[in-house]
N, C-alpha and C. Protein backbone atom coordinates (compact mmCIF):
# COMPACT_ATOMS: atom_id res chain seq x y z
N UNK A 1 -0.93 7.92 -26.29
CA UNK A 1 -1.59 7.94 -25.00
C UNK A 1 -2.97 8.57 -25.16
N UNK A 2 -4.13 7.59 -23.87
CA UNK A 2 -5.28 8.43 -24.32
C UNK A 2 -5.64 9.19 -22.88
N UNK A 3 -5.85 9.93 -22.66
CA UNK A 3 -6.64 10.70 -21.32
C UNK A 3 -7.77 11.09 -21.30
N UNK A 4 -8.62 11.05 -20.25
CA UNK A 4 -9.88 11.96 -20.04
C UNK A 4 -10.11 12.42 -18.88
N UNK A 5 -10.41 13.37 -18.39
CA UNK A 5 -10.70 14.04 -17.04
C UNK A 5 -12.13 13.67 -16.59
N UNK A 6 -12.72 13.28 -15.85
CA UNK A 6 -13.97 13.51 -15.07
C UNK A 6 -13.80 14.18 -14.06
N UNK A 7 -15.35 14.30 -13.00
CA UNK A 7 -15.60 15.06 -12.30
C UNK A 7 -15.73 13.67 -11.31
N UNK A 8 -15.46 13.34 -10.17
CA UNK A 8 -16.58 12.11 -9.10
C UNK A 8 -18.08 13.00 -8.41
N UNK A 9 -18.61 12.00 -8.66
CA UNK A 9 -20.05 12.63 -8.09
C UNK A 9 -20.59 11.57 -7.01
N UNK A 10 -19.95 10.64 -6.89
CA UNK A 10 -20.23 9.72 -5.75
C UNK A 10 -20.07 10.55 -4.26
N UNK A 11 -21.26 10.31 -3.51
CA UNK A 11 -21.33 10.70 -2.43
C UNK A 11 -20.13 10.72 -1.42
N UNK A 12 -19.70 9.38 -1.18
CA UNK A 12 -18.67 9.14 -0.61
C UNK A 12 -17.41 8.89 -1.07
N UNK A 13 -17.05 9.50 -2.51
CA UNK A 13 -15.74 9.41 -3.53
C UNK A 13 -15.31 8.18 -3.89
N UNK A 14 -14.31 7.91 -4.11
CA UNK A 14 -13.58 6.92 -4.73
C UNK A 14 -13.24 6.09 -3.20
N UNK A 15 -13.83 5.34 -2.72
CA UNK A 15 -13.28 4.34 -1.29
C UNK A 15 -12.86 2.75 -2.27
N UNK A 16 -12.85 1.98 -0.95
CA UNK A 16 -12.67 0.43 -1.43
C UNK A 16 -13.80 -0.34 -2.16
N UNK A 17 -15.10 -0.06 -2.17
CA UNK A 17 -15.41 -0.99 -2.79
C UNK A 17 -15.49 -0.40 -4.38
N UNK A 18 -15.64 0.71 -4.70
CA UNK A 18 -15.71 1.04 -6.12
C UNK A 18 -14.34 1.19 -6.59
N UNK A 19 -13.21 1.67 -5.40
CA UNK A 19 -12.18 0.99 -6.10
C UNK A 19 -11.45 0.14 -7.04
N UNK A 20 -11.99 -1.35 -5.47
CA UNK A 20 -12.04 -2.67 -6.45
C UNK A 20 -12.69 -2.89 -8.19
N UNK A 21 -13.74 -2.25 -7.83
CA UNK A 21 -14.41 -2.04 -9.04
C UNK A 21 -13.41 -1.40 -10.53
N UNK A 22 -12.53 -0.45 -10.01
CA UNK A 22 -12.21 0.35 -10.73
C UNK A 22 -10.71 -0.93 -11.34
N UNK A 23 -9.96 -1.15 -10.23
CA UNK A 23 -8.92 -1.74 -10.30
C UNK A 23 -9.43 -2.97 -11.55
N UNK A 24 -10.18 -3.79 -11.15
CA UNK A 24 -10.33 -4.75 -11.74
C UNK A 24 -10.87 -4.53 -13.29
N UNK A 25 -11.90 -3.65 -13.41
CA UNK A 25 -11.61 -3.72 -14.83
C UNK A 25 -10.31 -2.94 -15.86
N UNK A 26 -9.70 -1.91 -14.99
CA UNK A 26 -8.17 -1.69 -15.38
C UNK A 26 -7.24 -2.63 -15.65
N UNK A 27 -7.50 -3.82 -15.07
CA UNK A 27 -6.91 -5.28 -15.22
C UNK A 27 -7.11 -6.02 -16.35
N UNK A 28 -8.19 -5.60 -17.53
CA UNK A 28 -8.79 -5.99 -18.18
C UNK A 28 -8.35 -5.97 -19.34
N UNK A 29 -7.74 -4.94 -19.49
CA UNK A 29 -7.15 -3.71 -20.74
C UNK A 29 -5.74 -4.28 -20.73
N UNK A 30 -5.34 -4.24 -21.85
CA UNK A 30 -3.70 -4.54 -22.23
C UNK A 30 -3.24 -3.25 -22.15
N UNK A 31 -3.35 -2.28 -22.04
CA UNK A 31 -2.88 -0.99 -21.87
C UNK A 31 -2.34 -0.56 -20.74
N UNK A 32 -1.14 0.00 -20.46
CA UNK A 32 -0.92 0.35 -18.78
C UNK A 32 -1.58 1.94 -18.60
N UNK A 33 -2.25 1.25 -17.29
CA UNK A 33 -3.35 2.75 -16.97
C UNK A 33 -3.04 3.48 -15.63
N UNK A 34 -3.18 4.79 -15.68
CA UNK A 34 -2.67 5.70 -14.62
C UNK A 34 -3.67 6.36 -14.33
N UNK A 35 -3.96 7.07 -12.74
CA UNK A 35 -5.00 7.55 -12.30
C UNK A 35 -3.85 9.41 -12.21
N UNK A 36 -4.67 9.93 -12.24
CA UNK A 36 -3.79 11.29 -12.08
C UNK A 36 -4.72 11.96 -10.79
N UNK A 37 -4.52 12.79 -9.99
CA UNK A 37 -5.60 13.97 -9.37
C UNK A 37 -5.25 15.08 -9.66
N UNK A 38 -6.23 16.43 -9.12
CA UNK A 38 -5.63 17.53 -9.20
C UNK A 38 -4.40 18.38 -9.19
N UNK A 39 -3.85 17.54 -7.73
CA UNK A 39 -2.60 17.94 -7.78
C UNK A 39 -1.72 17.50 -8.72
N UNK A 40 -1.70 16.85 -9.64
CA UNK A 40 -0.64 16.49 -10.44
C UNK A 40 -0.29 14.82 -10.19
N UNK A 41 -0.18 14.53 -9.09
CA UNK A 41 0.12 12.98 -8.25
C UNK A 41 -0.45 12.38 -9.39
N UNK A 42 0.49 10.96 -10.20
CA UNK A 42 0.03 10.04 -11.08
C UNK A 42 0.13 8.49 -10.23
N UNK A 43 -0.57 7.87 -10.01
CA UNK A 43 -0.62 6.18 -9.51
C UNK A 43 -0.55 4.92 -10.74
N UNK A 44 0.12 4.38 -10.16
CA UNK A 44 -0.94 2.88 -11.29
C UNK A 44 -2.03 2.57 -10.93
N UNK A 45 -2.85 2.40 -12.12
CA UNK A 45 -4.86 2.21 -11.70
C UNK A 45 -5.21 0.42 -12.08
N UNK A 46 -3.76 0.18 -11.95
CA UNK A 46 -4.05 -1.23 -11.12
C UNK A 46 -3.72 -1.66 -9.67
N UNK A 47 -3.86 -0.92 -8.73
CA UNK A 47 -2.99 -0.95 -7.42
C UNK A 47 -4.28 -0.31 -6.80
N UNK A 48 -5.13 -0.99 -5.99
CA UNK A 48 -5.78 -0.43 -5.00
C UNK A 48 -5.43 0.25 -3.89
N UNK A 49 -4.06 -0.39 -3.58
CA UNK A 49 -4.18 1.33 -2.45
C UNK A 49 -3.19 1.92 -2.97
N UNK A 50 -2.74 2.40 -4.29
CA UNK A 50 -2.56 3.56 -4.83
C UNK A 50 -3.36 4.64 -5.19
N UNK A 51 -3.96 3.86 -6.01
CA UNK A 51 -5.75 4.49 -5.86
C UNK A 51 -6.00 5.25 -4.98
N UNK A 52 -6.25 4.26 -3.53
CA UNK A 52 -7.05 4.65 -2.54
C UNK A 52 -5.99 6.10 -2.05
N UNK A 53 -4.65 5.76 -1.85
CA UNK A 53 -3.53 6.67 -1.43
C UNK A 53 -4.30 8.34 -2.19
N UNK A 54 -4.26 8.18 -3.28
CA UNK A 54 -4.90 9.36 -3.93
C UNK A 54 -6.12 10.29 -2.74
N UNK A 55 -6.63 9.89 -2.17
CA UNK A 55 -7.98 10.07 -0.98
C UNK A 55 -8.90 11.14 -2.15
N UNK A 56 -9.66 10.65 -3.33
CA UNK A 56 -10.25 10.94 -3.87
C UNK A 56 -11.47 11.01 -3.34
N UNK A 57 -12.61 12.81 -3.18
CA UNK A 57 -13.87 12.79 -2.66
C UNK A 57 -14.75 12.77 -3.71
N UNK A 58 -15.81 13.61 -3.02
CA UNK A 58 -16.91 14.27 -4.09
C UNK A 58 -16.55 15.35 -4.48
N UNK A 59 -16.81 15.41 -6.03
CA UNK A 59 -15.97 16.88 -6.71
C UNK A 59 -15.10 16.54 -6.87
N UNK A 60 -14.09 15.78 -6.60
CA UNK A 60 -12.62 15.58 -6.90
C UNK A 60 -12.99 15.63 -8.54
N UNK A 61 -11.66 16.26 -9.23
CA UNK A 61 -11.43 16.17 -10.82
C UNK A 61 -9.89 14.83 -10.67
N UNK A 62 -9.98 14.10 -11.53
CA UNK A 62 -9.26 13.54 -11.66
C UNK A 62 -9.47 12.62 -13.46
N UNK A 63 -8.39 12.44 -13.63
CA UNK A 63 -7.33 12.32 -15.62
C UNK A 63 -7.41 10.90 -15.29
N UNK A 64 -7.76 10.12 -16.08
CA UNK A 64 -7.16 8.33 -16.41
C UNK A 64 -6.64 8.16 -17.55
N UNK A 65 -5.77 8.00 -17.54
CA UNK A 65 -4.59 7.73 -18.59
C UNK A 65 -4.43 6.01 -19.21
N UNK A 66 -4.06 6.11 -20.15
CA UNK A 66 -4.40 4.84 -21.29
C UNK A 66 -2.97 4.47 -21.95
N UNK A 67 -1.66 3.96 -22.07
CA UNK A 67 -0.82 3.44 -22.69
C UNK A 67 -1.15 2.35 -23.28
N UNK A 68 -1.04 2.33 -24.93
CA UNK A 68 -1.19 0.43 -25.30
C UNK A 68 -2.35 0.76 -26.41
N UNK A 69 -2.23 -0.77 -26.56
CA UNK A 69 -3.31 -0.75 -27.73
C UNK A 69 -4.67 -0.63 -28.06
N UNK A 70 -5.39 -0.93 -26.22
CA UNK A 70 -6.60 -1.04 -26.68
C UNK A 70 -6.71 0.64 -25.34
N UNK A 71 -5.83 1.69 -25.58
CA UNK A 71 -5.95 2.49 -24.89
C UNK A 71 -7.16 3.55 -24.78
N UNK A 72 -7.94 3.94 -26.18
CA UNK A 72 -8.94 4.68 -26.55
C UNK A 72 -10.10 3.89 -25.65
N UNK A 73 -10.33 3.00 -26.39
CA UNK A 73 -11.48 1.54 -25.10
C UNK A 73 -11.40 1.59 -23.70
N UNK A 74 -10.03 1.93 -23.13
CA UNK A 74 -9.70 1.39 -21.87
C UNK A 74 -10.47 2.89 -20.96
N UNK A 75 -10.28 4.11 -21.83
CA UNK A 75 -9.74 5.54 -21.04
C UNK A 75 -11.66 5.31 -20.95
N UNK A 76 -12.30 5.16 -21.99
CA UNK A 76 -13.69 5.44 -22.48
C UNK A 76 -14.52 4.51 -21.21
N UNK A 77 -14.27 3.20 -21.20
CA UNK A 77 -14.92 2.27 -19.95
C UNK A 77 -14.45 2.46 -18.53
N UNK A 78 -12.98 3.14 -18.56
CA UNK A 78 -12.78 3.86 -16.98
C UNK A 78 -13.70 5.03 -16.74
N UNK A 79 -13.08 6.04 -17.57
CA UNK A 79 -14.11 7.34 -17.37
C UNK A 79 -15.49 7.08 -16.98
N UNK A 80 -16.11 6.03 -17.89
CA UNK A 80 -17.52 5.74 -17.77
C UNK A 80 -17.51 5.70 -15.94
N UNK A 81 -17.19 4.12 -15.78
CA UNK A 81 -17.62 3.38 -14.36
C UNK A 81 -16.73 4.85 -13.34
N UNK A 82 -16.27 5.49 -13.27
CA UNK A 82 -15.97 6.77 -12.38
C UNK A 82 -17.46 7.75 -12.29
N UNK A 83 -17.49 8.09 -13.75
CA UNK A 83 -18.74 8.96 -13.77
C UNK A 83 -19.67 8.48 -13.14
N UNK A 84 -19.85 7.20 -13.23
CA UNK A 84 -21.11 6.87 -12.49
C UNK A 84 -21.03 5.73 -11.02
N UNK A 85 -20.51 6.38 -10.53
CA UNK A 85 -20.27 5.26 -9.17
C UNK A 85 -20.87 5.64 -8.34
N UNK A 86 -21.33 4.60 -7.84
CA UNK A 86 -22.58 3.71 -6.51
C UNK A 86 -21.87 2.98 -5.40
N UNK A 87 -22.43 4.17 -4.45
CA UNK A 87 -22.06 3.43 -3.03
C UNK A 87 -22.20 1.68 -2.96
């Protein structure tokens, strides 16, 4: 398994449209991927309103988790598009 923690710095956090964003390239990866938050709560980070269920803001810390083969790739291009999300 691979994990990485970020920080969100998006103004308005994790909503629906960067969601989608998020979901879909999680879709991409042969790896099964999990969103974690602070509290501990793990989702599938292919499920948009699991995701969304999470009610991720600004500042939120939150873990993406990587099962599978191309899991190192998968954790590295999630983390990325989180770190940098646009209203």
């Amino acid at each position: 398994m691979a994990s990485k923690t970020v920080m969100i710095n998006n103004e308005t956090g994790l909503h629906t449209r960067p969601g989608n964003e998020f979901v879909s390239l999680a879709k991409t990866f042969k790896s099964a991927i999990e969103v974690e938050n602070a509290a501990g709560t793990k989702v599938k980070g292919t499920s948009l309103l699991k995701l969304l269920s999470l009610g991720i803001k600004k500042g939120a810390t939150i873990t993406v988790h990587a099962t599978g083969e191309d899991e190192q790739e998968a954790v590295e291009k999630l983390a990325h598009l989180l770190e940098n999300l646009k209203d």
